[in-house]
C-alpha atoms as a PDB file:
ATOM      1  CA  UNK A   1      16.828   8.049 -22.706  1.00  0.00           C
ATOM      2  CA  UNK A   2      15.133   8.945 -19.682  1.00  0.00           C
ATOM      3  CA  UNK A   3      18.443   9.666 -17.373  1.00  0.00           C
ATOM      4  CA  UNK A   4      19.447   9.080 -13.560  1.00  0.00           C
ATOM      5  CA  UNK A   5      16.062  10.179 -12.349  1.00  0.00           C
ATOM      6  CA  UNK A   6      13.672   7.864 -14.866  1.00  0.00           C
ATOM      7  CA  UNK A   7      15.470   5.196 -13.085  1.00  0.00           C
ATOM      8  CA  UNK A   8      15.040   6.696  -9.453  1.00  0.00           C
ATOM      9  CA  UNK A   9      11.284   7.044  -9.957  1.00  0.00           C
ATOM     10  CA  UNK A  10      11.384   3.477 -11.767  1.00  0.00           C
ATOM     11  CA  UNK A  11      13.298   1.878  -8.138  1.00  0.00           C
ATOM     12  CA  UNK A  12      10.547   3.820  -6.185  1.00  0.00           C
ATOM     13  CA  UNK A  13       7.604   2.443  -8.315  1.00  0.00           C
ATOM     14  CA  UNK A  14       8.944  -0.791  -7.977  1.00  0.00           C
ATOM     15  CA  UNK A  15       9.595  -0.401  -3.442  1.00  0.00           C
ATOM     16  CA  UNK A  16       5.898   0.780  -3.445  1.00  0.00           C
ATOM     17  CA  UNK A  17       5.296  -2.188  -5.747  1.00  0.00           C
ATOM     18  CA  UNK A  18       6.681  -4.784  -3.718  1.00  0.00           C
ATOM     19  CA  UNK A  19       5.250  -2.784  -0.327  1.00  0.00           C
ATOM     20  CA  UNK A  20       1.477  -2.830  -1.998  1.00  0.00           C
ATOM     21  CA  UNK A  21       2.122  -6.769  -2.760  1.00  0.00           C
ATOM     22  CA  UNK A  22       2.784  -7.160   0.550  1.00  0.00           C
ATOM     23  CA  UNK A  23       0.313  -5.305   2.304  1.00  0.00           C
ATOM     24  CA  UNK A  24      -2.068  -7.623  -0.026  1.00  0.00           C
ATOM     25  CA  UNK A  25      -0.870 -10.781   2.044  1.00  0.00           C
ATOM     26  CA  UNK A  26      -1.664  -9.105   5.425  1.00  0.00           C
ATOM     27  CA  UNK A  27      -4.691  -7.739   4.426  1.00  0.00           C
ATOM     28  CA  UNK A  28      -7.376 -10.371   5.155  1.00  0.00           C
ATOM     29  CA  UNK A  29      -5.820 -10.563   8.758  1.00  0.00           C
ATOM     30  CA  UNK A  30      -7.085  -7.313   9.098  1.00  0.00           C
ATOM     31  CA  UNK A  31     -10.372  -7.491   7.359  1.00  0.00           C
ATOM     32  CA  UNK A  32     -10.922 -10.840   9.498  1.00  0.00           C
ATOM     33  CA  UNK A  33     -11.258  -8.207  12.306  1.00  0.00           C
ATOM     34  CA  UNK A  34     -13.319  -6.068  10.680  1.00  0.00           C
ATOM     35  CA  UNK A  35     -10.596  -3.139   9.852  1.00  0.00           C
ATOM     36  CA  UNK A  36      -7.813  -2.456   6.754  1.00  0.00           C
ATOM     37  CA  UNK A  37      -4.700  -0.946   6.135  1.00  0.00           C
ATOM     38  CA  UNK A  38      -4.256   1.870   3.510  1.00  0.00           C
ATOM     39  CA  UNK A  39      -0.997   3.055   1.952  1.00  0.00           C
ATOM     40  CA  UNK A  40      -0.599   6.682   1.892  1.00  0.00           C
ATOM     41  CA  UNK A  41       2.718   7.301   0.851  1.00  0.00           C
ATOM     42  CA  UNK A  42       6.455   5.970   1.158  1.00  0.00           C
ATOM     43  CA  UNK A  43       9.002   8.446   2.067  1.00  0.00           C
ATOM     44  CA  UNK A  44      12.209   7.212   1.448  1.00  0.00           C
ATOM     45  CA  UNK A  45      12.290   3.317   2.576  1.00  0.00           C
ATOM     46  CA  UNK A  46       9.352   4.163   5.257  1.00  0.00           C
ATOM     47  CA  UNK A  47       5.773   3.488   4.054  1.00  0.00           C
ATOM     48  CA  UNK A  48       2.817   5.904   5.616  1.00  0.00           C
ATOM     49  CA  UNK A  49      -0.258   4.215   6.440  1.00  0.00           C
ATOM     50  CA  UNK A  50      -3.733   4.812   8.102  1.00  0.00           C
ATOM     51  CA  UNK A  51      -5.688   2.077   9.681  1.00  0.00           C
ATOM     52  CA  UNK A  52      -9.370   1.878   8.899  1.00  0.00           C
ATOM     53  CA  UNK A  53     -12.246   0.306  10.191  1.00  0.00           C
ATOM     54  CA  UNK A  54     -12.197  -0.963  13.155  1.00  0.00           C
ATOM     55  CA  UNK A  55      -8.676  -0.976  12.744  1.00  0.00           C
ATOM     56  CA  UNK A  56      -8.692   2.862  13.516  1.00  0.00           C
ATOM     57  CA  UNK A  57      -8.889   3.602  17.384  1.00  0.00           C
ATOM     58  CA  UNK A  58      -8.250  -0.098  18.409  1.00  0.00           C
ATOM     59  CA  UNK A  59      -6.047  -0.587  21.554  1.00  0.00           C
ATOM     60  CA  UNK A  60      -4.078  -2.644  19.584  1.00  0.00           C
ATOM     61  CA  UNK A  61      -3.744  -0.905  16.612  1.00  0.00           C
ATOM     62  CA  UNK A  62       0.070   0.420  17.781  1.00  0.00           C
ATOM     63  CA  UNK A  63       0.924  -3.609  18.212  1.00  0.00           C
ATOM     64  CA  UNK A  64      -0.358  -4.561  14.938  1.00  0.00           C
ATOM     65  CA  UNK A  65       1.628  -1.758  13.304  1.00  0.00           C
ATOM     66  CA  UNK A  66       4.844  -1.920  14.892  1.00  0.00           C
ATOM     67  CA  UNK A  67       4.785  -6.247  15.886  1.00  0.00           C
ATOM     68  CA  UNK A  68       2.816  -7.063  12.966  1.00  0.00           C
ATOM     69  CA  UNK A  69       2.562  -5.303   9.799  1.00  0.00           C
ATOM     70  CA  UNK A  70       6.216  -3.607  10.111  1.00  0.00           C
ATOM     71  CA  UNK A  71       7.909  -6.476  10.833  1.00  0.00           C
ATOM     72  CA  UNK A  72       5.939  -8.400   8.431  1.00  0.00           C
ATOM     73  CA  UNK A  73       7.440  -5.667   5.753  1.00  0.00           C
ATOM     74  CA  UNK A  74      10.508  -5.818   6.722  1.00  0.00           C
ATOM     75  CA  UNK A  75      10.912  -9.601   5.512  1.00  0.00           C
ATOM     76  CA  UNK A  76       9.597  -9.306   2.599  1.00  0.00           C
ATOM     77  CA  UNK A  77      10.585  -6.407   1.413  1.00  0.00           C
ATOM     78  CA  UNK A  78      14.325  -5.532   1.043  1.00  0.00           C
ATOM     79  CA  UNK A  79      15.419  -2.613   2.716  1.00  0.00           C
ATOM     80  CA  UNK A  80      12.124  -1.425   3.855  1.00  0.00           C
ATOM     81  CA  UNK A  81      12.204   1.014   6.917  1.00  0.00           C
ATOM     82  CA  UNK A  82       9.393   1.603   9.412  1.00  0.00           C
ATOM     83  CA  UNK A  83       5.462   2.011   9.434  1.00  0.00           C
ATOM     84  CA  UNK A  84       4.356   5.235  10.590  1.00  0.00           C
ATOM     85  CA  UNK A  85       0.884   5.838  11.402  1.00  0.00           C
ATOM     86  CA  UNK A  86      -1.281   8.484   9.779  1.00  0.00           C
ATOM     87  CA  UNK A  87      -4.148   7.874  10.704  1.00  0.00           C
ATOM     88  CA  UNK A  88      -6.083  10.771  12.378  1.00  0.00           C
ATOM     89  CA  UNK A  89      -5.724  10.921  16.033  1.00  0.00           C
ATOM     90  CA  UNK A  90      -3.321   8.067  16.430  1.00  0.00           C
ATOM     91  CA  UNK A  91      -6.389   5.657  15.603  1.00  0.00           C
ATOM     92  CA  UNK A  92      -8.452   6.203  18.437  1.00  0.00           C
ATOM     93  CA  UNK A  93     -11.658   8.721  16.209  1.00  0.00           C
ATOM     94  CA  UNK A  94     -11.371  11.173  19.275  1.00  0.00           C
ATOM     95  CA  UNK A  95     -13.842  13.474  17.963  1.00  0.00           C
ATOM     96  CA  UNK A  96     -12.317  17.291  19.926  1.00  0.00           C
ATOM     97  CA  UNK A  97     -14.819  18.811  18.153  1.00  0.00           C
ATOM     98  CA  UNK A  98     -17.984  17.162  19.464  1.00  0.00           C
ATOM     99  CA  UNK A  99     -16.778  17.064  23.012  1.00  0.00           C
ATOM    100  CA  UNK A 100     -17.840  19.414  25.834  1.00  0.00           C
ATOM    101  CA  UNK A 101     -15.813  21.995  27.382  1.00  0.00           C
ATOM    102  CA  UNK A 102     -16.019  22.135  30.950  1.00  0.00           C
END
């Protein structure tokens, strides 16, 4: 009864599903480190994410992302896309606002 779309927004319950699930499995590598990873949204096959913790403004935040947790997604998760990072500053806390103007 509920159409074309019911089962659109049923197939993109079920991607975010299976990308949750899977973030699950990589999470304790990142907690181990003292940081997390927190789904934001997914925009077509592409999941937005912010890294927390000390996660957020790591040097190798941009490694984990793109070596580690995107790749990670992409096998176990069918047709996933890419990660793309959302978290404030690209991770690194710069605070602009507390900073001195010379």
């Amino acid at each position: 009864m509920g159409g074309p779309q019911a089962g659109m927004d049923e197939a993109k319950q079920d991607f975010e599903r299976q990308i949750e699930a899977a973030l699950e499995k990589i999470r304790p590598a990142l907690q181990a480190d003292g940081g997390d990873i927190e789904l934001l949204s997914v925009v077509g096959r592409d999941a937005h994410v912010r890294l927390t913790g000390a996660c957020s403004g790591c040097s190798s935040a941009q490694f984990t992302l793109q070596a580690g947790v995107q790749e990670f997604l992409r096998r176990e998760v069918p047709g996933f896309g890419e990660v793309i990072d959302d978290t404030p500053d690209g991770g690194y806390g710069w605070r602009h606002d507390l900073m001195e103007t010379y």
